[in-house]
N, C-alpha and C. Protein backbone atom coordinates (compact mmCIF):
# COMPACT_ATOMS: atom_id res chain seq x y z
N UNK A 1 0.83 -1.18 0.00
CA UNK A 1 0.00 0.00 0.00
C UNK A 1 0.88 1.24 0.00
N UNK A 2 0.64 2.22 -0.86
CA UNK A 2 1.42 3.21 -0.93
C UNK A 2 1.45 4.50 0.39
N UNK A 3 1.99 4.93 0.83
CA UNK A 3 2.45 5.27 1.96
C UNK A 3 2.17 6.63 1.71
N UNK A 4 1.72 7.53 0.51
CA UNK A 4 1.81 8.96 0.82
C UNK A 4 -0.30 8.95 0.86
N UNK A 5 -0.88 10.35 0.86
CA UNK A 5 -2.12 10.32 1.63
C UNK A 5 -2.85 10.46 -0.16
N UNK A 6 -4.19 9.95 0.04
CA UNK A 6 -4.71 9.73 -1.00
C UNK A 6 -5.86 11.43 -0.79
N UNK A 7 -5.70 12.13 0.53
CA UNK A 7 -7.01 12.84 0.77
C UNK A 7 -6.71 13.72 -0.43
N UNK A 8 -5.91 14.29 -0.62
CA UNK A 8 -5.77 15.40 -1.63
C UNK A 8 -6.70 15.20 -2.91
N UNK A 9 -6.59 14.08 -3.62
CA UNK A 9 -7.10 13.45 -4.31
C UNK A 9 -8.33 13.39 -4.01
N UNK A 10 -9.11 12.38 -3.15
CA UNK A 10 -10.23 12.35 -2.86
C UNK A 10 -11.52 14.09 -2.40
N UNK A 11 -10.20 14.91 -1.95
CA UNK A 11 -10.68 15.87 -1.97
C UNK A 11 -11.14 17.02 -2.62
N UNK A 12 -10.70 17.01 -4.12
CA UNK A 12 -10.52 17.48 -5.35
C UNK A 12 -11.70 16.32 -6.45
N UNK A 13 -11.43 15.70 -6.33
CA UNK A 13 -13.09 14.68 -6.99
C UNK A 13 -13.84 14.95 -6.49
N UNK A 14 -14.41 14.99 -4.94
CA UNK A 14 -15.59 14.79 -4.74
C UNK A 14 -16.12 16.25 -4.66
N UNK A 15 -15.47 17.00 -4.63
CA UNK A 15 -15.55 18.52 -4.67
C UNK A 15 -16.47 18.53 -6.14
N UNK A 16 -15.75 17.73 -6.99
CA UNK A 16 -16.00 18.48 -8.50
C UNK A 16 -17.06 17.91 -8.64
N UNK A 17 -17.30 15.93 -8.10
CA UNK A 17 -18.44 15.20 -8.21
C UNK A 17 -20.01 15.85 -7.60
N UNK A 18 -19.48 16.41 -6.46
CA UNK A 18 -20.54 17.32 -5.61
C UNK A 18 -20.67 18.44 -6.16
N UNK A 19 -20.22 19.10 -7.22
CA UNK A 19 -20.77 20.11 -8.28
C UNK A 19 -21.42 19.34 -9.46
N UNK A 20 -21.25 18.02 -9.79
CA UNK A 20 -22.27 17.44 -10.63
C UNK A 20 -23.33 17.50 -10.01
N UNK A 21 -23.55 16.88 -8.96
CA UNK A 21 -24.79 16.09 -8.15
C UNK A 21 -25.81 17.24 -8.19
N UNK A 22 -24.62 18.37 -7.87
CA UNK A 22 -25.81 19.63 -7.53
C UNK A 22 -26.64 20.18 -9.05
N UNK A 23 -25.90 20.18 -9.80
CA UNK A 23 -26.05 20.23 -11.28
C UNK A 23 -28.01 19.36 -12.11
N UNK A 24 -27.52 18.54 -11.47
CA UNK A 24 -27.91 17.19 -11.72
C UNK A 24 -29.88 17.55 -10.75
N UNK A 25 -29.38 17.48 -9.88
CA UNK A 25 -30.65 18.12 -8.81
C UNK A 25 -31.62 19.35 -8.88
N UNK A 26 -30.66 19.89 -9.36
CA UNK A 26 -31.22 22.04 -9.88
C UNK A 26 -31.89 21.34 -11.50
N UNK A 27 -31.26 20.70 -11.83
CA UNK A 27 -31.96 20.72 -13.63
C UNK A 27 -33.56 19.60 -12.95
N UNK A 28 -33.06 18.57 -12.11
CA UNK A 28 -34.56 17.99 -11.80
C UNK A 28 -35.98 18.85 -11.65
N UNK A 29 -34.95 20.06 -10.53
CA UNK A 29 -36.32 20.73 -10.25
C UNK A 29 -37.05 21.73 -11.24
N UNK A 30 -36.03 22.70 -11.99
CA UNK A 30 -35.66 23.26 -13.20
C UNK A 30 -37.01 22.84 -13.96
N UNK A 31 -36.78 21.70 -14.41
CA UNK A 31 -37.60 21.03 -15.51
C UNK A 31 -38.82 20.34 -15.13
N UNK A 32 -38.71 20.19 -13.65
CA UNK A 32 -40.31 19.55 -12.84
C UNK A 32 -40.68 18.54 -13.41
N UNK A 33 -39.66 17.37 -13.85
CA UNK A 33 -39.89 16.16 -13.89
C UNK A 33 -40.94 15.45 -12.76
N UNK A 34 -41.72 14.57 -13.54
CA UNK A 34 -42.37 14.07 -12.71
C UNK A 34 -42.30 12.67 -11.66
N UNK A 35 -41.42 12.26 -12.65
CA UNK A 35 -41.17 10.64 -11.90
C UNK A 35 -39.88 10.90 -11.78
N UNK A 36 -39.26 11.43 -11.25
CA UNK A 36 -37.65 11.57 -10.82
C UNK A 36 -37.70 11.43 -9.58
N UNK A 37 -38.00 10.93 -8.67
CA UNK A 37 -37.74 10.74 -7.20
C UNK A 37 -36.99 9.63 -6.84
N UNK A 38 -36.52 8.77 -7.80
CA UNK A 38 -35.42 7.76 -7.35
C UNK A 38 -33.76 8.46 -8.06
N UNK A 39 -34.15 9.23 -8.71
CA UNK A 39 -33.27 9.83 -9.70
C UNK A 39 -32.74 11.16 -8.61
N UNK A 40 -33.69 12.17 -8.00
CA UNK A 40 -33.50 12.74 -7.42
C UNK A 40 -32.62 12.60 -5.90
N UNK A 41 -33.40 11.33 -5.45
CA UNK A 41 -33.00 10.91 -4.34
C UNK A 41 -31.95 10.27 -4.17
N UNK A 42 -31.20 9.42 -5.13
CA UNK A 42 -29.61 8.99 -5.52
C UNK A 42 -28.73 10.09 -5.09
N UNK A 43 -28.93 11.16 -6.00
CA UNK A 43 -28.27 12.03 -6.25
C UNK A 43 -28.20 12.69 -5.00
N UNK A 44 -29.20 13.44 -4.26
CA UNK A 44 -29.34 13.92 -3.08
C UNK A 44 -28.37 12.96 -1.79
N UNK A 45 -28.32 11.62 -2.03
CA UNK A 45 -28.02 10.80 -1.18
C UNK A 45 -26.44 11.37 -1.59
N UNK A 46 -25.56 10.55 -2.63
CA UNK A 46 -24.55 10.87 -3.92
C UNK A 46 -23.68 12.71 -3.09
N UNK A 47 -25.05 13.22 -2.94
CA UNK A 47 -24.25 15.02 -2.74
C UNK A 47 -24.05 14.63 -1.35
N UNK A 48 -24.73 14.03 -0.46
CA UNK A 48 -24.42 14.53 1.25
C UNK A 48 -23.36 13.33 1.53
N UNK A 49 -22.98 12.07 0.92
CA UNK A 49 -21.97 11.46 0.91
C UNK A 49 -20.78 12.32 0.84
N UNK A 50 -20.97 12.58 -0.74
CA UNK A 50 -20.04 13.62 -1.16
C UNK A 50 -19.31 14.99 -0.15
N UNK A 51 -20.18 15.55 0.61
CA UNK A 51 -20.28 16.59 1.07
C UNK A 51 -19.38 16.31 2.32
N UNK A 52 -19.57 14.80 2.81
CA UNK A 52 -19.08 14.30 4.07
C UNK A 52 -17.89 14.07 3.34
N UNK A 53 -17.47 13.15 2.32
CA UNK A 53 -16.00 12.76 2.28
C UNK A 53 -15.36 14.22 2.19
N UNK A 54 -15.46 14.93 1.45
CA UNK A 54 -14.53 16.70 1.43
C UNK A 54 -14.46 16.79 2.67
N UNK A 55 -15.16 16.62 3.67
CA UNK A 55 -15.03 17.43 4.79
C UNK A 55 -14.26 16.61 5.37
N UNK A 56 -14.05 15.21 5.75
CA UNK A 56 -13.12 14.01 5.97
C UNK A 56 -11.63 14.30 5.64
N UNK A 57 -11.63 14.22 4.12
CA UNK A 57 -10.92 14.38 3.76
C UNK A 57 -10.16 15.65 3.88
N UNK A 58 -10.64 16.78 4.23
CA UNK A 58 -9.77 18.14 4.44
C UNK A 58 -8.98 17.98 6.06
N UNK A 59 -10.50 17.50 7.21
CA UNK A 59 -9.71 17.43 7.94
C UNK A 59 -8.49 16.13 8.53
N UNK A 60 -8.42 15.50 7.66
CA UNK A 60 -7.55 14.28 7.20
C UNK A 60 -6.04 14.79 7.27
N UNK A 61 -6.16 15.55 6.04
CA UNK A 61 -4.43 16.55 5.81
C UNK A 61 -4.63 17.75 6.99
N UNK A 62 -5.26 18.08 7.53
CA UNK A 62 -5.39 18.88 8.58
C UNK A 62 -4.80 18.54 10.08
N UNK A 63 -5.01 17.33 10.32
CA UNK A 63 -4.74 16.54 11.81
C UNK A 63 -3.71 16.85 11.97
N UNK A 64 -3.11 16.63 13.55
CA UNK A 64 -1.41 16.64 13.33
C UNK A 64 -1.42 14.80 14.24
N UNK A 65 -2.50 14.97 14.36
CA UNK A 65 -2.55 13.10 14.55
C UNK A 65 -2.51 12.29 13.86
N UNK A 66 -0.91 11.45 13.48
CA UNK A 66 -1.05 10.44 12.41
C UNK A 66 -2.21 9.82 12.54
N UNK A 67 -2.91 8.63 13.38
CA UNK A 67 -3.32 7.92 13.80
C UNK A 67 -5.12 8.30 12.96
N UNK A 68 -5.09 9.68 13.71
CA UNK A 68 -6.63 10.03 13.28
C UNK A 68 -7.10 10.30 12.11
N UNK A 69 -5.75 11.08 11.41
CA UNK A 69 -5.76 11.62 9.78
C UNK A 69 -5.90 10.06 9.00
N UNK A 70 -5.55 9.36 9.37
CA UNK A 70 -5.76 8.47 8.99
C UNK A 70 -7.03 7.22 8.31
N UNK A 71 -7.76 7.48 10.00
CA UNK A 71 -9.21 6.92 10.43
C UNK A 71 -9.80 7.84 9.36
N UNK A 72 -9.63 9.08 9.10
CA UNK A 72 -10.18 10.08 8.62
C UNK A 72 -10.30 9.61 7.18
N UNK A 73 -8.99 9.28 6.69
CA UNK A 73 -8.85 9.18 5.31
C UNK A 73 -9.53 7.59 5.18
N UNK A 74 -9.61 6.89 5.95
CA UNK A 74 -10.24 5.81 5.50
C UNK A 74 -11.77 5.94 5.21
N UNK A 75 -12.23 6.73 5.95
CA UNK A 75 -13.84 7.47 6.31
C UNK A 75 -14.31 7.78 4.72
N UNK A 76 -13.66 8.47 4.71
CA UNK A 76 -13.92 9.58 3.64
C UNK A 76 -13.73 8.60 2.22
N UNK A 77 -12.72 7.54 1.61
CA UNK A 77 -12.05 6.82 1.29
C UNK A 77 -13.95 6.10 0.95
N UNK A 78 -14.36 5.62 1.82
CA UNK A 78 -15.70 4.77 1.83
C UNK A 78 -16.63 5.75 1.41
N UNK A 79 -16.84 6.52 2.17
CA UNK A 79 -18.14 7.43 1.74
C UNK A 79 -18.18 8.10 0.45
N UNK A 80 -16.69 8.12 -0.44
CA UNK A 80 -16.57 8.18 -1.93
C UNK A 80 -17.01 7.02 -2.20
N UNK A 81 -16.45 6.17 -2.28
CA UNK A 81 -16.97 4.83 -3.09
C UNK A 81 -18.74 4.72 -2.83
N UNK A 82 -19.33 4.98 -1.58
CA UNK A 82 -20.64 4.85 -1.70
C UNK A 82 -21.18 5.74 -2.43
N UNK A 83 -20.77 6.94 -2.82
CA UNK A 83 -21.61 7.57 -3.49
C UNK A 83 -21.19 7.71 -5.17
N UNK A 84 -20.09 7.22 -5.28
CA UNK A 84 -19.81 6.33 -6.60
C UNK A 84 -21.04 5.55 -7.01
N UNK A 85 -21.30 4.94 -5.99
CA UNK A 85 -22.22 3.75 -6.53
C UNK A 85 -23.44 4.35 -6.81
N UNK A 86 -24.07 5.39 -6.08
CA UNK A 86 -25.05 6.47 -6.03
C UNK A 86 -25.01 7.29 -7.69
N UNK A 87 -24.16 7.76 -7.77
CA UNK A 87 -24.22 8.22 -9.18
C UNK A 87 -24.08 7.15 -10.17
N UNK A 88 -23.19 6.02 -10.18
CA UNK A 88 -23.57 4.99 -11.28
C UNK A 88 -25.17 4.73 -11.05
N UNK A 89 -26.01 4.43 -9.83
CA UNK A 89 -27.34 4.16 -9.94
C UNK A 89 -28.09 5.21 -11.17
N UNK A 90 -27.37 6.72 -10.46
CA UNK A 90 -28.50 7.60 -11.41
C UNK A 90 -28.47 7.47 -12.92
N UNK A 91 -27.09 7.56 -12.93
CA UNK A 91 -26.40 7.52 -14.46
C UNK A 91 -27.14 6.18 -14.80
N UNK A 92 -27.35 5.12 -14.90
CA UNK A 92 -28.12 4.15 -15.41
C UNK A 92 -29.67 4.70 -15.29
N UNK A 93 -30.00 5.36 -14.85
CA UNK A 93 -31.95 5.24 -14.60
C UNK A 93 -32.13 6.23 -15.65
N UNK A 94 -30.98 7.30 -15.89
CA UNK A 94 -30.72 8.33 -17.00
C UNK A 94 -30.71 7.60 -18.19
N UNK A 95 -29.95 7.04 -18.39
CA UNK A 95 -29.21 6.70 -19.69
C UNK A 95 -30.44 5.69 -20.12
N UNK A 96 -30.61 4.89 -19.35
CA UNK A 96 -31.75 3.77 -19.92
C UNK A 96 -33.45 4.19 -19.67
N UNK A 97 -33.92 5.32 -19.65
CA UNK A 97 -34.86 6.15 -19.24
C UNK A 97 -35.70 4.85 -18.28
N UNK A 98 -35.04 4.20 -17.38
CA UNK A 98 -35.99 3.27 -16.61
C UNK A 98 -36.76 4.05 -15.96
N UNK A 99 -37.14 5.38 -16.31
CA UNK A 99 -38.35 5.58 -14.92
C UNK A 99 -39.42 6.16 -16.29
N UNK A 100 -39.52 5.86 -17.13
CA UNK A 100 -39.90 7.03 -18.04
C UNK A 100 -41.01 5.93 -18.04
């Protein structure tokens, strides 16, 4: 396992991913789709994941506690990948109009 910190990284994606999500949410309401509430609600889920790993992740490189920056970066580390999975959900219900 590579030994230098991955938060930088993770902190700079989910930043940009959590400007999709929001993107993504404003055009739902925007357009007053009607059956978007699994579409909506991914995404909503997708942003406050999101919202948590940045904040993980900042105070990650922030700590002066190896130990905790650590716990931190593992935190944050997960709550990306869950909301990975959150936007692949939407991105499929999109792409294949399954709610239409």
């Amino acid at each position: 396992m590579a030994t230098e910190s991955k938060s930088p990284h993770v902190l700079n994606t989910s930043s940009n991913l959590l400007g999709f999500c929001l993107i993504v949410l404003t055009s739902i309401k925007v357009a007053k789709f009607n059956h978007a509430t699994v579409i909506d609600d991914t995404t909503g889920i997708a942003a406050i994941l999101l919202t948590i790993s940045c904040l993980l992740s900042f105070l990650s490189m922030k700590t002066q506690n190896e130990l905790r920056g650590e716990r931190l970066e593992t935190i944050a580390d997960y709550a990306f990948l869950v909301a990975l999975v959150c936007i692949s959900i939407t991105i499929v219900f999109v792409s294949f109009n399954l709610l239409a």
